[in-house]
C-alpha atoms as a PDB file:
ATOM      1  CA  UNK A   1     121.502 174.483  69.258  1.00  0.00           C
ATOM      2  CA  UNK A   2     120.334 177.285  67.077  1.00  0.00           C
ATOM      3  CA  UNK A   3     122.795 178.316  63.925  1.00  0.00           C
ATOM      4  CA  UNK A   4     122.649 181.886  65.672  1.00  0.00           C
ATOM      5  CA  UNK A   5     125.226 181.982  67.666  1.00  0.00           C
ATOM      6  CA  UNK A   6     124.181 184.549  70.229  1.00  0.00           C
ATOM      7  CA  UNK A   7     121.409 185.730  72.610  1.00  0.00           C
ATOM      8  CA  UNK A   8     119.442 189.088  72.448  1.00  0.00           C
ATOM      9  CA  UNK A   9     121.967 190.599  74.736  1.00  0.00           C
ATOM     10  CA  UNK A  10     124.286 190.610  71.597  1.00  0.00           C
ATOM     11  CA  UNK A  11     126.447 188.516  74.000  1.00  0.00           C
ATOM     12  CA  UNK A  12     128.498 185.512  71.797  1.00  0.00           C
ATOM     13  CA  UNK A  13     127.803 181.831  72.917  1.00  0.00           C
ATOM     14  CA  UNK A  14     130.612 179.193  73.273  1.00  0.00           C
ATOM     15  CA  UNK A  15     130.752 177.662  69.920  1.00  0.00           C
ATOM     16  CA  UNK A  16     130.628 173.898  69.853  1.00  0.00           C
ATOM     17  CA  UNK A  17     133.308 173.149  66.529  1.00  0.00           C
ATOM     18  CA  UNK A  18     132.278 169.595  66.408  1.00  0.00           C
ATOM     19  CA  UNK A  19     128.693 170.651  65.566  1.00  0.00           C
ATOM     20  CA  UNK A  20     130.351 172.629  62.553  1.00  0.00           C
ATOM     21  CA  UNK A  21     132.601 170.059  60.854  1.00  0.00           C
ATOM     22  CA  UNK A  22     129.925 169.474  58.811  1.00  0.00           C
ATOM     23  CA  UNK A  23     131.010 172.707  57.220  1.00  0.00           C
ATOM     24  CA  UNK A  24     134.315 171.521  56.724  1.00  0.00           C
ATOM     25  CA  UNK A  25     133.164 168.260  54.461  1.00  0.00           C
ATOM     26  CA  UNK A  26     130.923 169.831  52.655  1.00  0.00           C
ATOM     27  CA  UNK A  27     133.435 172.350  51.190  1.00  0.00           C
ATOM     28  CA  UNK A  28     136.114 169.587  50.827  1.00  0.00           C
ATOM     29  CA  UNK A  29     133.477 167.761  48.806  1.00  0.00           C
ATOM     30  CA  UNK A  30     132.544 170.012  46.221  1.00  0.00           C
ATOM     31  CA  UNK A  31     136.308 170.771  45.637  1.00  0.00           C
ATOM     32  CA  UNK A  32     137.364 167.042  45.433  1.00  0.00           C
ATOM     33  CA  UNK A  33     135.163 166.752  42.811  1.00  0.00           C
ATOM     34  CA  UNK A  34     136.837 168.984  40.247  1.00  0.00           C
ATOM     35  CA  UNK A  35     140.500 167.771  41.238  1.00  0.00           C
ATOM     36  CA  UNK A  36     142.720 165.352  40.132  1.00  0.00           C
ATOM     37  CA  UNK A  37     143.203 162.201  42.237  1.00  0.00           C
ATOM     38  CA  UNK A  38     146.775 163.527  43.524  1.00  0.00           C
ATOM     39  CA  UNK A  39     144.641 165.360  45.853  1.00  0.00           C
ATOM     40  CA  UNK A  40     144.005 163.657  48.742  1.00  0.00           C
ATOM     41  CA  UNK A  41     140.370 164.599  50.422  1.00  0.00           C
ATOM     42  CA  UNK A  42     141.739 164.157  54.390  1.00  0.00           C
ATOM     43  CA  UNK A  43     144.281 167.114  52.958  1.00  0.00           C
ATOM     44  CA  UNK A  44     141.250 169.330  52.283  1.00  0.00           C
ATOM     45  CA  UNK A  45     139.647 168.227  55.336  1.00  0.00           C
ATOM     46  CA  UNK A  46     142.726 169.272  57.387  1.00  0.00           C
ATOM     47  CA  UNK A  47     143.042 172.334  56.751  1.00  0.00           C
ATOM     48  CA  UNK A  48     139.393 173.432  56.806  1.00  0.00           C
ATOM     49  CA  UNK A  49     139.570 172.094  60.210  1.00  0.00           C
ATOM     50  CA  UNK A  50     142.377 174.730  60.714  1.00  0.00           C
ATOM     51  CA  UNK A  51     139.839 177.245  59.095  1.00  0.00           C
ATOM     52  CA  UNK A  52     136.624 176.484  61.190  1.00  0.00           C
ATOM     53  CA  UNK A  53     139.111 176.818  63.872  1.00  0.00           C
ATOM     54  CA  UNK A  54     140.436 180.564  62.993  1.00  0.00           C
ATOM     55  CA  UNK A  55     136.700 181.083  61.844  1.00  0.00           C
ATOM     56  CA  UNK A  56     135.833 180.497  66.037  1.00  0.00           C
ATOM     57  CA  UNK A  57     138.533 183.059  66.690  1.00  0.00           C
ATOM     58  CA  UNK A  58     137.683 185.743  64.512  1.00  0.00           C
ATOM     59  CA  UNK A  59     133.314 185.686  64.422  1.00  0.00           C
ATOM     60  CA  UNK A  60     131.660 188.616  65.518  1.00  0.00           C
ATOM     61  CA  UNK A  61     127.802 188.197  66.414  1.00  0.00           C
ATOM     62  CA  UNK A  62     127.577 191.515  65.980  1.00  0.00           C
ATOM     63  CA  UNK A  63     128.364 191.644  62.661  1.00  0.00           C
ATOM     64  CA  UNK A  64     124.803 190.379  61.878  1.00  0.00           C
ATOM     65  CA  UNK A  65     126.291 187.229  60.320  1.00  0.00           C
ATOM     66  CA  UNK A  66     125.291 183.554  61.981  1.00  0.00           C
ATOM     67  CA  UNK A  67     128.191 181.943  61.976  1.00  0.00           C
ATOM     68  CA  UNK A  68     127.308 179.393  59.142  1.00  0.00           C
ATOM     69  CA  UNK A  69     127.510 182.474  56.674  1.00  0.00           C
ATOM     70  CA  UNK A  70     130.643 183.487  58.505  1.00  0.00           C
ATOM     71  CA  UNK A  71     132.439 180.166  58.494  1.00  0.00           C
ATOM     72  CA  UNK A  72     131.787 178.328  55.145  1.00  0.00           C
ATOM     73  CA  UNK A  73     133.899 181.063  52.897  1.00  0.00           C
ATOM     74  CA  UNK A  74     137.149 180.915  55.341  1.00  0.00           C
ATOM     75  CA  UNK A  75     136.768 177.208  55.642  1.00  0.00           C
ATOM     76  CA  UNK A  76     137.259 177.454  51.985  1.00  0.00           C
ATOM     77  CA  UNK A  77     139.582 179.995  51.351  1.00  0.00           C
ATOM     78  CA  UNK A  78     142.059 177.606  53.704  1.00  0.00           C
ATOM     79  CA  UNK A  79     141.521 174.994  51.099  1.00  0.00           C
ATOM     80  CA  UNK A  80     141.912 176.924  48.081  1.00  0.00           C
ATOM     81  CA  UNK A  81     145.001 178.669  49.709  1.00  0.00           C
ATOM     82  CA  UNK A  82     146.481 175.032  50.564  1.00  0.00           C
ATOM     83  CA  UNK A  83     145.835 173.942  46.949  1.00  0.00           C
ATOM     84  CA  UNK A  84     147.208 177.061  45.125  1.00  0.00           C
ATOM     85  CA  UNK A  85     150.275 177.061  47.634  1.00  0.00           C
ATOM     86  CA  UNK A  86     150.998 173.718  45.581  1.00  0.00           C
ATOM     87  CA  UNK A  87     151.225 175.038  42.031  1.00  0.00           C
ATOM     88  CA  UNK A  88     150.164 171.567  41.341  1.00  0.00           C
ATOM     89  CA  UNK A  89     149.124 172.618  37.305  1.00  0.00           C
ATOM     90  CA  UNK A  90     151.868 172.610  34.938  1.00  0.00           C
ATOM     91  CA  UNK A  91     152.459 176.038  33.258  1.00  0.00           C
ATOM     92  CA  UNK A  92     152.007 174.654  30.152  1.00  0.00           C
ATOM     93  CA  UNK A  93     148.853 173.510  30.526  1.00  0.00           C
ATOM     94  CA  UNK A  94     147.630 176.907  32.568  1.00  0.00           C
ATOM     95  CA  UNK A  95     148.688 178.531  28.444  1.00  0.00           C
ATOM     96  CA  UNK A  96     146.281 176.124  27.529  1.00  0.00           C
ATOM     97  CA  UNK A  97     143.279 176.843  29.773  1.00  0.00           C
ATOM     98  CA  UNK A  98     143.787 180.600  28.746  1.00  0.00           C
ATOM     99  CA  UNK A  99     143.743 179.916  25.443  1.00  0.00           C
ATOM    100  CA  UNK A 100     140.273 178.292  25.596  1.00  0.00           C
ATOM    101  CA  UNK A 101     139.283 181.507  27.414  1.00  0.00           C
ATOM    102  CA  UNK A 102     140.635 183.911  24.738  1.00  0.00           C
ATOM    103  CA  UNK A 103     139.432 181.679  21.493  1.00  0.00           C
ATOM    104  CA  UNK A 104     135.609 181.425  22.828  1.00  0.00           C
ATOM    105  CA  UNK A 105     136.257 185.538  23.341  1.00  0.00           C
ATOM    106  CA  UNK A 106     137.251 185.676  19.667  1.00  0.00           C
ATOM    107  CA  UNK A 107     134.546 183.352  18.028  1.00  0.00           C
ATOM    108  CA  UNK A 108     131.850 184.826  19.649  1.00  0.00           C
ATOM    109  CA  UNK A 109     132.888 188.148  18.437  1.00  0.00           C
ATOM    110  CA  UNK A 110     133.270 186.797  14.991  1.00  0.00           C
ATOM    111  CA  UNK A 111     130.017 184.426  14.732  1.00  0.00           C
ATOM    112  CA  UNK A 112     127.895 187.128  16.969  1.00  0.00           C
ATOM    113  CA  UNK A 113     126.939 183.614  18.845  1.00  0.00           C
ATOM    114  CA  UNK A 114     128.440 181.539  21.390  1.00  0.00           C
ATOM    115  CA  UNK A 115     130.428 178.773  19.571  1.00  0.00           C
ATOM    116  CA  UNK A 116     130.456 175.069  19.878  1.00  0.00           C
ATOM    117  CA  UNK A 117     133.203 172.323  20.913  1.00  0.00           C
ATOM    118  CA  UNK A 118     134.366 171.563  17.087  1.00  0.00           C
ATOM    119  CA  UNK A 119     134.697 175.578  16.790  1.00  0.00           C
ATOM    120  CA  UNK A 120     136.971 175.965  19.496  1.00  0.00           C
ATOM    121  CA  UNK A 121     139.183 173.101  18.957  1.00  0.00           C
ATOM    122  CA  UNK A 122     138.806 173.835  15.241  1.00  0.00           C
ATOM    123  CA  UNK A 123     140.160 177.522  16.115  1.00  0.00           C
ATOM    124  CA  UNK A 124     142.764 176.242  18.787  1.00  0.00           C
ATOM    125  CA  UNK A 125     144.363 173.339  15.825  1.00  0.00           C
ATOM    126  CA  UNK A 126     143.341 170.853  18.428  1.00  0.00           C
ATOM    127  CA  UNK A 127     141.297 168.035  17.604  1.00  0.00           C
ATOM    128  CA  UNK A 128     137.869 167.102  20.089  1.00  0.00           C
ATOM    129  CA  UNK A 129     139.703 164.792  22.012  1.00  0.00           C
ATOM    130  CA  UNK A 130     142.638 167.476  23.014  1.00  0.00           C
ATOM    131  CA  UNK A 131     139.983 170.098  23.585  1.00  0.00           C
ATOM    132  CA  UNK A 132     137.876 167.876  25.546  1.00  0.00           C
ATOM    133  CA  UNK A 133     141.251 166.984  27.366  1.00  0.00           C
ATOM    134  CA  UNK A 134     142.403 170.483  27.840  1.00  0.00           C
ATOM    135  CA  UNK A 135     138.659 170.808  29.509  1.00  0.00           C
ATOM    136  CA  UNK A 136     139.374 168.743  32.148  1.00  0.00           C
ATOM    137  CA  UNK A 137     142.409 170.174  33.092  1.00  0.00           C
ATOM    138  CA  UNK A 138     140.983 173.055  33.305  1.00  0.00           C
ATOM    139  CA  UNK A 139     138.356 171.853  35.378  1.00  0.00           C
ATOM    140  CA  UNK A 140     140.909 170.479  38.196  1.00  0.00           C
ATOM    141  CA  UNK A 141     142.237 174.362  37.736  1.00  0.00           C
ATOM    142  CA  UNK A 142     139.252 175.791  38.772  1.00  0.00           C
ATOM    143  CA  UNK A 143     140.321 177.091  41.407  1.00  0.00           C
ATOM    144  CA  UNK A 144     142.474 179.179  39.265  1.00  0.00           C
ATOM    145  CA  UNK A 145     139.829 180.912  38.135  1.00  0.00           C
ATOM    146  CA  UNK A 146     137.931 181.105  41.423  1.00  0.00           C
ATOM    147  CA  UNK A 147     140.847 183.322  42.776  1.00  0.00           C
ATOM    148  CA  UNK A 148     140.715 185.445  39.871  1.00  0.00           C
ATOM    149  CA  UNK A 149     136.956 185.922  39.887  1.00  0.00           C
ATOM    150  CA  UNK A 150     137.451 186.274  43.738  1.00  0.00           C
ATOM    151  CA  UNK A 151     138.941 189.635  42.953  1.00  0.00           C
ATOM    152  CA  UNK A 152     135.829 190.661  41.531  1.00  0.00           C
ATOM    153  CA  UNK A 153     132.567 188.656  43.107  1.00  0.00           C
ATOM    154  CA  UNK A 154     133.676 187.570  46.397  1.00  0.00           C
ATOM    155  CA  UNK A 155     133.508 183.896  47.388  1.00  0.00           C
ATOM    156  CA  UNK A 156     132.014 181.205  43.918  1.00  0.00           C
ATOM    157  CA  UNK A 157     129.344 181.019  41.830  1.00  0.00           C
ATOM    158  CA  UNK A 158     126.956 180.559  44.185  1.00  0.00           C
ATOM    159  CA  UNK A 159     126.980 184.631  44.404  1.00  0.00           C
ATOM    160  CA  UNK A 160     126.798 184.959  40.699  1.00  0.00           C
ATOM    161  CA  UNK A 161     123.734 182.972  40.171  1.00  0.00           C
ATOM    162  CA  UNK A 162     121.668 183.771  43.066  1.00  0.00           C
ATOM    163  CA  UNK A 163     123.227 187.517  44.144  1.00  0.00           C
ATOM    164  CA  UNK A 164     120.647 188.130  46.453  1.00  0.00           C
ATOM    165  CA  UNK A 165     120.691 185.021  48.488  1.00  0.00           C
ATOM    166  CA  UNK A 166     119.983 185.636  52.119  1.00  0.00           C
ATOM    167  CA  UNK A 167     123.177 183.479  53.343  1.00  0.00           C
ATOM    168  CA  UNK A 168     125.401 184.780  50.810  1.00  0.00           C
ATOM    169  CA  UNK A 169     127.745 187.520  52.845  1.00  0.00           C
ATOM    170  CA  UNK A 170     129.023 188.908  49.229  1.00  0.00           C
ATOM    171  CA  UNK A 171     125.846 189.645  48.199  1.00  0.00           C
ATOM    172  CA  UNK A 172     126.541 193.749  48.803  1.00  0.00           C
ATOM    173  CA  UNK A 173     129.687 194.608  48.244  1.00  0.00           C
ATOM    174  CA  UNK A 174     129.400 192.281  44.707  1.00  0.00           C
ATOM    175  CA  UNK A 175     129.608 194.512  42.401  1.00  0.00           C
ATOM    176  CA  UNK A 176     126.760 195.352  40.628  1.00  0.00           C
ATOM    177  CA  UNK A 177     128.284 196.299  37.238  1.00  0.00           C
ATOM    178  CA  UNK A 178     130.246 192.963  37.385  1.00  0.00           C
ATOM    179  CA  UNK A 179     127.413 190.718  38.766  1.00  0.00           C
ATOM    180  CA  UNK A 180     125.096 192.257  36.285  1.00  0.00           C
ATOM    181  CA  UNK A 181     127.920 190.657  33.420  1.00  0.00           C
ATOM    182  CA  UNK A 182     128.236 187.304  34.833  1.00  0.00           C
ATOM    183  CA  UNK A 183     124.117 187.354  35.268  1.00  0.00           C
ATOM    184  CA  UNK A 184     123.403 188.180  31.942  1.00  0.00           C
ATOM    185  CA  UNK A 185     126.168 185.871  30.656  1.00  0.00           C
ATOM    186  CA  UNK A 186     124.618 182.358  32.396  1.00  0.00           C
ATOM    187  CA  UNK A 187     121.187 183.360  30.921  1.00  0.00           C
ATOM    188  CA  UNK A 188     123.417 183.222  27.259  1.00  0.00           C
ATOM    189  CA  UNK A 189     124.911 179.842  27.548  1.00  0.00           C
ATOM    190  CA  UNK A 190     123.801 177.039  25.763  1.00  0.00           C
ATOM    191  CA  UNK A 191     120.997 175.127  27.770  1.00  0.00           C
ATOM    192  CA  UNK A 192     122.717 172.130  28.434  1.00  0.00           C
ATOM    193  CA  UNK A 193     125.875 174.046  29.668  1.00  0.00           C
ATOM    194  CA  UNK A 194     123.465 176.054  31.984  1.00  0.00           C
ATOM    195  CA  UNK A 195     121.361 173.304  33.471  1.00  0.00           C
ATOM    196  CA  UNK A 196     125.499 171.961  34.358  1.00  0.00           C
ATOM    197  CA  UNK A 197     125.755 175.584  36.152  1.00  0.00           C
ATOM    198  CA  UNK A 198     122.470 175.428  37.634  1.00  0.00           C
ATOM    199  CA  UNK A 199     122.732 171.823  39.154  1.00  0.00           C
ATOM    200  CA  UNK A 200     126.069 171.867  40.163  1.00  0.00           C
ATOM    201  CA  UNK A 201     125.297 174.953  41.612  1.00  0.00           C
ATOM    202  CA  UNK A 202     121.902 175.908  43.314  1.00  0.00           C
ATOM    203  CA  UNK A 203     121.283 171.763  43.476  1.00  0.00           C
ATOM    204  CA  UNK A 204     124.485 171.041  45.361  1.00  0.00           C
ATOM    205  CA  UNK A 205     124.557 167.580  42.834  1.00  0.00           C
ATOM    206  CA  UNK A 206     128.128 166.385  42.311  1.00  0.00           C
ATOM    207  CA  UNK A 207     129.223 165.409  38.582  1.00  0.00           C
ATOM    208  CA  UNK A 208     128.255 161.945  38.597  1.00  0.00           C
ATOM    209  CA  UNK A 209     124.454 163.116  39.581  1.00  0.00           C
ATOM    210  CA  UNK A 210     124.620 165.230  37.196  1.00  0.00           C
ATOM    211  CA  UNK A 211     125.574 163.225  34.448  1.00  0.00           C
ATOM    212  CA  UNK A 212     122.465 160.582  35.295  1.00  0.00           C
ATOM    213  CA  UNK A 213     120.032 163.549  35.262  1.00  0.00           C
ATOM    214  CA  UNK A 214     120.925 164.853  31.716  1.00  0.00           C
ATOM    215  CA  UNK A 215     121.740 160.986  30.790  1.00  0.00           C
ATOM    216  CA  UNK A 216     125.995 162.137  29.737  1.00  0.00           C
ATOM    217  CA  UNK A 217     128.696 160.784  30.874  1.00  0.00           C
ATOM    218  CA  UNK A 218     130.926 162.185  34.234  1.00  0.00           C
ATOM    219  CA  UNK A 219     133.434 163.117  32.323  1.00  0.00           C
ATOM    220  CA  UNK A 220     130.923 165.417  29.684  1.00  0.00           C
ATOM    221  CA  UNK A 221     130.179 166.931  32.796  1.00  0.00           C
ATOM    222  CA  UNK A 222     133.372 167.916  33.544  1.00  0.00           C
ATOM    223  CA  UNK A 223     133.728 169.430  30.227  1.00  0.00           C
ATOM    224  CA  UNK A 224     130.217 171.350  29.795  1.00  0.00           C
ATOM    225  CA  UNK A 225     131.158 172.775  33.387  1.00  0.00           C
ATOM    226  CA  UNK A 226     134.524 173.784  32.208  1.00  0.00           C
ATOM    227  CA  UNK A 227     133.112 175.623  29.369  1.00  0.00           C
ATOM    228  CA  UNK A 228     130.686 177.402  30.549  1.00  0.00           C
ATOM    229  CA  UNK A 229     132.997 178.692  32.998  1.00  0.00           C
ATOM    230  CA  UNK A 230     135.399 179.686  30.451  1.00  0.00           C
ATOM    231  CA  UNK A 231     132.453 181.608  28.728  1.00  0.00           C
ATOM    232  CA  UNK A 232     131.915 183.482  31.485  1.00  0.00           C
ATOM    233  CA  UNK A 233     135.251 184.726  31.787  1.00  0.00           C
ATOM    234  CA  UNK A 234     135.891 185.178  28.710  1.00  0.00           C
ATOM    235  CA  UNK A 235     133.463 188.364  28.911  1.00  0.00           C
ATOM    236  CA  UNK A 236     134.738 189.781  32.361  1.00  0.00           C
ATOM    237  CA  UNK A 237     137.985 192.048  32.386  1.00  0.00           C
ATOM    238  CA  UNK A 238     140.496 190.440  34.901  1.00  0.00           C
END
């Protein structure tokens, strides 16, 4: 069955969801990845079920969109809303992640370059293991700062580091002043936080493959991705 959903009449096709749920695990994958072990992965499945479901109510063929491209951001959005409905992240350490944010902001200003672990936790009175533990939180919060970024890009990364992307529904309404920010901004992190960005990202690896091609551990993974995250925000006006 082709991915386009409709015939040259413009008429829609019966959509078969079972050939979809594919959709659904995929999306629950990549989040289950960066969250704690609280989180159970048949939650995340459940309700992006419920969104491929809605997603076969609401899709337009006219639109232009297959349904792929239409599907995959509300099967997430149903996850993300599920997990953020939770409030699952202590307050105290959500101070914490936006500290991080706001003390890379202030060292680069001050060192004109972007600084390293022992500089922030050096600027933040932690020592490398609490920054390297506040990290990791932060990396289970990440969908914190999807749904902030949402406000600006659209639907993840995915639209920051390839904007132009034929299956990426964002890619024109992103915009361009924004997009141009978080562009410039990957091509200024550190290599090794980049190649994180870039595999993670365009690769579709998950941590642990990551960590055996740059030969770190999972959890340095966790961290690099965190920061370079935090970088990135850290120049973008929320």
């Amino acid at each position: 069955m082709s991915d386009s959903l409709y015939n040259s009449q413009g008429v829609v096709n019966q959509i078969d969801w079972q050939q979809y749920l594919y959709l659904v695990r995929n999306e629950a994958l990549k989040l289950a990845v960066r969250l704690p072990t609280t989180i159970e992965l048949d939650d995340l499945l459940q309700v992006g079920y419920i969104g491929l479901l809605e997603s076969i109510k609401r899709y337009d063929a006219s639109q232009g969109y297959t349904f792929t491209t239409f599907a995959t951001p509300r099967i997430k959005g149903a996850m993300l809303d599920e997990l953020r409905s939770r409030d699952w992240l202590p307050r105290q350490t959500r101070k914490k992640i936006k500290d991080v944010t706001n003390a890379i902001n202030e060292l680069e200003q001050k060192l004109g370059i972007p600084p390293n672990d022992q500089q922030i936790a050096a600027h933040l009175q932690l020592s490398l293991t609490e920054y390297h533990k506040v990290l990791l939180d932060s990396n289970y919060s990440q969908i914190c700062s999807y749904d902030e970024i949402h406000k600006k890009l659209g639907d993840n990364l995915d639209a920051l580091i390839e904007p132009d992307a034929d299956n990426n529904p964002f890619a024109s309404i992103i915009n361009d002043e924004i997009r141009n920010i978080i562009v410039q901004q990957i091509d200024n992190l550190p290599e090794k936080e980049k190649m994180v960005l870039a595999l993670y990202y365009q690769e579709e690896l998950n941590l642990k493959e990551i960590g055996k091609v740059l030969d770190i551990s999972e959890s340095r993974v966790s961290q690099l991705h965190s920061q370079a995250i935090k970088r990135i925000q850290s120049k973008i006006v929320l």
